[in-house]
PDB file of N, CA and C in Angstrom:
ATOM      1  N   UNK A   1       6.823 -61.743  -3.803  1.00  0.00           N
ATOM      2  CA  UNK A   1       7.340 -62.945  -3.184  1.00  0.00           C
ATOM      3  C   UNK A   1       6.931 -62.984  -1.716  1.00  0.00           C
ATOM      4  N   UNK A   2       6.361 -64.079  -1.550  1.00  0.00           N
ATOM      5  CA  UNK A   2       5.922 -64.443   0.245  1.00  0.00           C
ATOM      6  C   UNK A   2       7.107 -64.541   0.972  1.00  0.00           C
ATOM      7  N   UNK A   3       7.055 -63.943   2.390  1.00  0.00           N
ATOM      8  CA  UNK A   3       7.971 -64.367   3.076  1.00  0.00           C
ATOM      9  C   UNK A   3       7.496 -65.651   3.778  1.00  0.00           C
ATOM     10  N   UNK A   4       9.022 -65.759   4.259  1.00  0.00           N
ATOM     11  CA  UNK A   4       8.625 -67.485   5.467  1.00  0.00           C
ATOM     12  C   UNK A   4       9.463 -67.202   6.329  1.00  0.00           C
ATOM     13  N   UNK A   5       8.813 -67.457   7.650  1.00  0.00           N
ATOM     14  CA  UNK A   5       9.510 -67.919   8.574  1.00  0.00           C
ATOM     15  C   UNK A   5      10.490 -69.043   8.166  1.00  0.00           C
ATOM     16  N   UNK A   6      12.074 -69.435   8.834  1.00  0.00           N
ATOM     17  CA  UNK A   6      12.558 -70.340   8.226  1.00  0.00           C
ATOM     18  C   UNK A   6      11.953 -71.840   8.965  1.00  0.00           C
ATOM     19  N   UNK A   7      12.949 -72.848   8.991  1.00  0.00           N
ATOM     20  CA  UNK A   7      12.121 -74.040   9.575  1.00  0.00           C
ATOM     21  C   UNK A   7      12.354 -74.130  10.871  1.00  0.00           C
ATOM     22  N   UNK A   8      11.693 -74.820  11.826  1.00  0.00           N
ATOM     23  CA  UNK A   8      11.710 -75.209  13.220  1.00  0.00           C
ATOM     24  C   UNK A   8      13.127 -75.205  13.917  1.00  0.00           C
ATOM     25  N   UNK A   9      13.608 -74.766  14.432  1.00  0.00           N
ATOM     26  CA  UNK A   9      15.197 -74.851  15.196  1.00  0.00           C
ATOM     27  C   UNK A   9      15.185 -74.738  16.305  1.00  0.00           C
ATOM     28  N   UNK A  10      14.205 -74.524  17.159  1.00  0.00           N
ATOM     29  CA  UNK A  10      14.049 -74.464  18.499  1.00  0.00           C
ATOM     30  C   UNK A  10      13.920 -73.291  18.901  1.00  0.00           C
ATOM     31  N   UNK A  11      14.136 -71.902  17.622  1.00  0.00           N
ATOM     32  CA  UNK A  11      13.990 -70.737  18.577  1.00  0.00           C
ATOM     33  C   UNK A  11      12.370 -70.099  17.968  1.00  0.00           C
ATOM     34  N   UNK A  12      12.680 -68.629  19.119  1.00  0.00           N
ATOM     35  CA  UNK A  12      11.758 -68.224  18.421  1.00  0.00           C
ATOM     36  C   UNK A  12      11.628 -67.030  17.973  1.00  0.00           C
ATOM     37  N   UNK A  13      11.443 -66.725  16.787  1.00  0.00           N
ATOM     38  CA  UNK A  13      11.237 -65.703  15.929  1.00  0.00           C
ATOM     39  C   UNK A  13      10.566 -64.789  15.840  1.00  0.00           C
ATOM     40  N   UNK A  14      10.239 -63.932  16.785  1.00  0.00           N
ATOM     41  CA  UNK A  14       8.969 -62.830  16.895  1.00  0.00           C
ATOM     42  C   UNK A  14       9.358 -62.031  15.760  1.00  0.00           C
ATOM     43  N   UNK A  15       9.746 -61.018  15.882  1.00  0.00           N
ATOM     44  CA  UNK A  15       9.976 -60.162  14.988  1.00  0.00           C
ATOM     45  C   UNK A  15       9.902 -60.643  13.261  1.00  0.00           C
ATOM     46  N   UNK A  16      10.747 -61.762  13.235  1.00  0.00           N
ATOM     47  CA  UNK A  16      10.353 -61.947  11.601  1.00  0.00           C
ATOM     48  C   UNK A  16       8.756 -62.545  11.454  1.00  0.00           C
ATOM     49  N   UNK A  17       8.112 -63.344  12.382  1.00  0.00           N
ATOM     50  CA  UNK A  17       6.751 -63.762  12.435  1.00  0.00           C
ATOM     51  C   UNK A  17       5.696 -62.464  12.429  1.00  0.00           C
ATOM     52  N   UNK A  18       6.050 -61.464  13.172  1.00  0.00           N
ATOM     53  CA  UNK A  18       5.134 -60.221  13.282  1.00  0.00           C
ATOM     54  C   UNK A  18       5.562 -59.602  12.051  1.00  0.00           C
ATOM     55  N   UNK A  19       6.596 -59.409  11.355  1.00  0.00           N
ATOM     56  CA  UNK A  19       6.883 -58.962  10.239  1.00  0.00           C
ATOM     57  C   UNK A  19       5.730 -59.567   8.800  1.00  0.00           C
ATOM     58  N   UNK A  20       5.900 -60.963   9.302  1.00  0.00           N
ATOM     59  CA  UNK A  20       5.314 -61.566   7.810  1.00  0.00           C
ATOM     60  C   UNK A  20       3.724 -61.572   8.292  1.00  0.00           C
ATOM     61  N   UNK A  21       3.052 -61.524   9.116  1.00  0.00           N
ATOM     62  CA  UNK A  21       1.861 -61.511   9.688  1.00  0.00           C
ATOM     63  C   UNK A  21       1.235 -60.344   9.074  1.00  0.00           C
ATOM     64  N   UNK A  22       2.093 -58.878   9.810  1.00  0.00           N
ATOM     65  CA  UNK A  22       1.813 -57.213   9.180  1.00  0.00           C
ATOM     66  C   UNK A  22       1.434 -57.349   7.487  1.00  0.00           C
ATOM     67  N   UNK A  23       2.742 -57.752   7.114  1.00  0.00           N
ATOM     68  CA  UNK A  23       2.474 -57.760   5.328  1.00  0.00           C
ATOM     69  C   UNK A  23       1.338 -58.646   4.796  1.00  0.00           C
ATOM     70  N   UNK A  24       1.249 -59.486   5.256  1.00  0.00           N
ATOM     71  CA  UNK A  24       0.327 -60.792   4.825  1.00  0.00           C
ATOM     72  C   UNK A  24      -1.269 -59.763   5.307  1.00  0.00           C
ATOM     73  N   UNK A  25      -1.607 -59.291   6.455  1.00  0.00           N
ATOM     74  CA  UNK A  25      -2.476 -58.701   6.638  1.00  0.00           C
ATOM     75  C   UNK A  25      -2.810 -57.293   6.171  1.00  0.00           C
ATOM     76  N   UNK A  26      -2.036 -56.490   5.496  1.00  0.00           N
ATOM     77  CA  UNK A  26      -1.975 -55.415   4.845  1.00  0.00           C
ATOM     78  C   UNK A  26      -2.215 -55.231   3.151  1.00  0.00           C
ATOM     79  N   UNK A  27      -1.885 -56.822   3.292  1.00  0.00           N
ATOM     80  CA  UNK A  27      -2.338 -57.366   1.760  1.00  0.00           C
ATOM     81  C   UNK A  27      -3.533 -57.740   1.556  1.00  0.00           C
ATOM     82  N   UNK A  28      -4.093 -58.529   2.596  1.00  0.00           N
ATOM     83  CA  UNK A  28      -5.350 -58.496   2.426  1.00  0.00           C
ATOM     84  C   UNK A  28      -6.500 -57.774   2.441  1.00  0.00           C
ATOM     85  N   UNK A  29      -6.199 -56.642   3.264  1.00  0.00           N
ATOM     86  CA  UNK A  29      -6.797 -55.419   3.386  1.00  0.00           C
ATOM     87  C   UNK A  29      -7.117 -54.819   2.102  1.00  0.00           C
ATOM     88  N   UNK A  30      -5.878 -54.421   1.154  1.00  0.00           N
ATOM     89  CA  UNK A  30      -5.691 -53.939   0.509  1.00  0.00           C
ATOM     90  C   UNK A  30      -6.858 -54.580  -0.582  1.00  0.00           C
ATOM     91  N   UNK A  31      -6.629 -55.500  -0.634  1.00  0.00           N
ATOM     92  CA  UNK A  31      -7.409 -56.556  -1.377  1.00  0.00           C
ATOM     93  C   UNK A  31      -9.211 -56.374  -1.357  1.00  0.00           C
ATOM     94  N   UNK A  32      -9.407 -55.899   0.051  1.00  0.00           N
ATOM     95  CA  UNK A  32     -10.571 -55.808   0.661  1.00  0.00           C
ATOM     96  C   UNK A  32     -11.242 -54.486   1.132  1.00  0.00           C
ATOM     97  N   UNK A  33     -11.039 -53.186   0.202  1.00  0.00           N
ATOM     98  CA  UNK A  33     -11.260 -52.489   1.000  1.00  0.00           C
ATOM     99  C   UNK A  33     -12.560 -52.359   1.578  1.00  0.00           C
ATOM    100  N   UNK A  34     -13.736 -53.081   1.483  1.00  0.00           N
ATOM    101  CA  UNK A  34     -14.517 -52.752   2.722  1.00  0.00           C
ATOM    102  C   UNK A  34     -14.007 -52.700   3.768  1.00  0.00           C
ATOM    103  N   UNK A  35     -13.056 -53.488   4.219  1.00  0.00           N
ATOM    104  CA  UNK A  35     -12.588 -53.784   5.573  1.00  0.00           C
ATOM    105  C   UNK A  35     -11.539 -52.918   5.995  1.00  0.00           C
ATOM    106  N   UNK A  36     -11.323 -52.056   7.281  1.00  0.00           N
ATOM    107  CA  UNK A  36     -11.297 -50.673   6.898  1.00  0.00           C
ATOM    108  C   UNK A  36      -9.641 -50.873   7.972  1.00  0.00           C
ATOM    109  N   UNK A  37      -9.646 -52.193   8.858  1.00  0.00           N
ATOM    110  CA  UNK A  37      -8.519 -52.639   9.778  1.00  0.00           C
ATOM    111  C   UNK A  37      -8.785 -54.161  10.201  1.00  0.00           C
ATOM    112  N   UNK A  38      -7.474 -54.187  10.649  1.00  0.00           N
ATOM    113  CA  UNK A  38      -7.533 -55.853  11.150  1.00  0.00           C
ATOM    114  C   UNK A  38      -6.450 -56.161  12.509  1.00  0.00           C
ATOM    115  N   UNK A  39      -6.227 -57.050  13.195  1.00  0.00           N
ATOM    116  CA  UNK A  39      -5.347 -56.954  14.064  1.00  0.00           C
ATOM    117  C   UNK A  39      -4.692 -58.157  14.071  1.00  0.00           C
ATOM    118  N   UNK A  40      -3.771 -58.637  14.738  1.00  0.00           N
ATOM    119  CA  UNK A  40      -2.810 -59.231  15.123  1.00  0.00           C
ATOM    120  C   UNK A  40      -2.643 -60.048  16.224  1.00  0.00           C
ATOM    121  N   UNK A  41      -3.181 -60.929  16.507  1.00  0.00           N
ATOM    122  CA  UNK A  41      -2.936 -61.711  17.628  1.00  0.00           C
ATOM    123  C   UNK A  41      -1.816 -62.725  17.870  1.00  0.00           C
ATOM    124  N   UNK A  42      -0.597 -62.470  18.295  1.00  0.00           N
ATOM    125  CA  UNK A  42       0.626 -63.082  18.824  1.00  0.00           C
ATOM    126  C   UNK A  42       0.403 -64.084  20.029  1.00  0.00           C
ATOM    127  N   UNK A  43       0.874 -65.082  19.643  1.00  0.00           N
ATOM    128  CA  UNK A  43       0.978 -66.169  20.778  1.00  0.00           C
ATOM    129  C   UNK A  43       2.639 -66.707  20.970  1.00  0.00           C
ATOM    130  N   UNK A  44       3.157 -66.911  22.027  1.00  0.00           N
ATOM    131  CA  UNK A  44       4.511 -67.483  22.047  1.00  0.00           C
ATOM    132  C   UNK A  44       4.591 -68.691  22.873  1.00  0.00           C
ATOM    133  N   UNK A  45       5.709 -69.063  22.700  1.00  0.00           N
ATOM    134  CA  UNK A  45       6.119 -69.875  24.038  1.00  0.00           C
ATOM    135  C   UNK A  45       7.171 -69.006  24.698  1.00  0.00           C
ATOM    136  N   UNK A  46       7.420 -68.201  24.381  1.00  0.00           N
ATOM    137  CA  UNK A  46       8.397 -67.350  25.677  1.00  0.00           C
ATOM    138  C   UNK A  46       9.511 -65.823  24.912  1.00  0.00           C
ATOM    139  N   UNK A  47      10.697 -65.661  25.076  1.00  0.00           N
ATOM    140  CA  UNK A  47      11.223 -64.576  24.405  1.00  0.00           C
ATOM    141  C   UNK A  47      11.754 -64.586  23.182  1.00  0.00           C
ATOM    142  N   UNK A  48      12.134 -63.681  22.262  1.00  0.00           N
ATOM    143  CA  UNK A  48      12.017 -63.711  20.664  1.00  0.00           C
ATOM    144  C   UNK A  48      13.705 -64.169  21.240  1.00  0.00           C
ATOM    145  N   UNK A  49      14.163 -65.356  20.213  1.00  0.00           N
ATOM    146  CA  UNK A  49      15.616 -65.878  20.475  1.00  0.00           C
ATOM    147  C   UNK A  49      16.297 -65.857  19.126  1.00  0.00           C
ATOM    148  N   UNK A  50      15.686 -64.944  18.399  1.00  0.00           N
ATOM    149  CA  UNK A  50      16.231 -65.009  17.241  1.00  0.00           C
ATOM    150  C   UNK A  50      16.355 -63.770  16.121  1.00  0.00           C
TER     151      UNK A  50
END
């Protein structure tokens, strides 16, 4: 089962977003092993409020 971020509320969610990002990218890996790593690029508008 995919995770989701829930819907728009004004805050912001780092931790569950970097959470579902990790898995989502660990899956694909997995999927791929030529590809041996991958990374993570986080963008915000300001501190995790949630």
């Amino acid at each position: 089962m995919q995770q989701q971020v829930g819907p728009p509320n004004g805050g912001t969610p780092i931790p569950q977003a970097k959470a579902i990002a990790e898995a989502d990218m660990l899956s694909f890996l997995g999927m791929n092993p030529s590809l041996k790593e991958g990374r993570i690029i986080l963008l915000s508008d300001g501190q995790s409020t949630l």
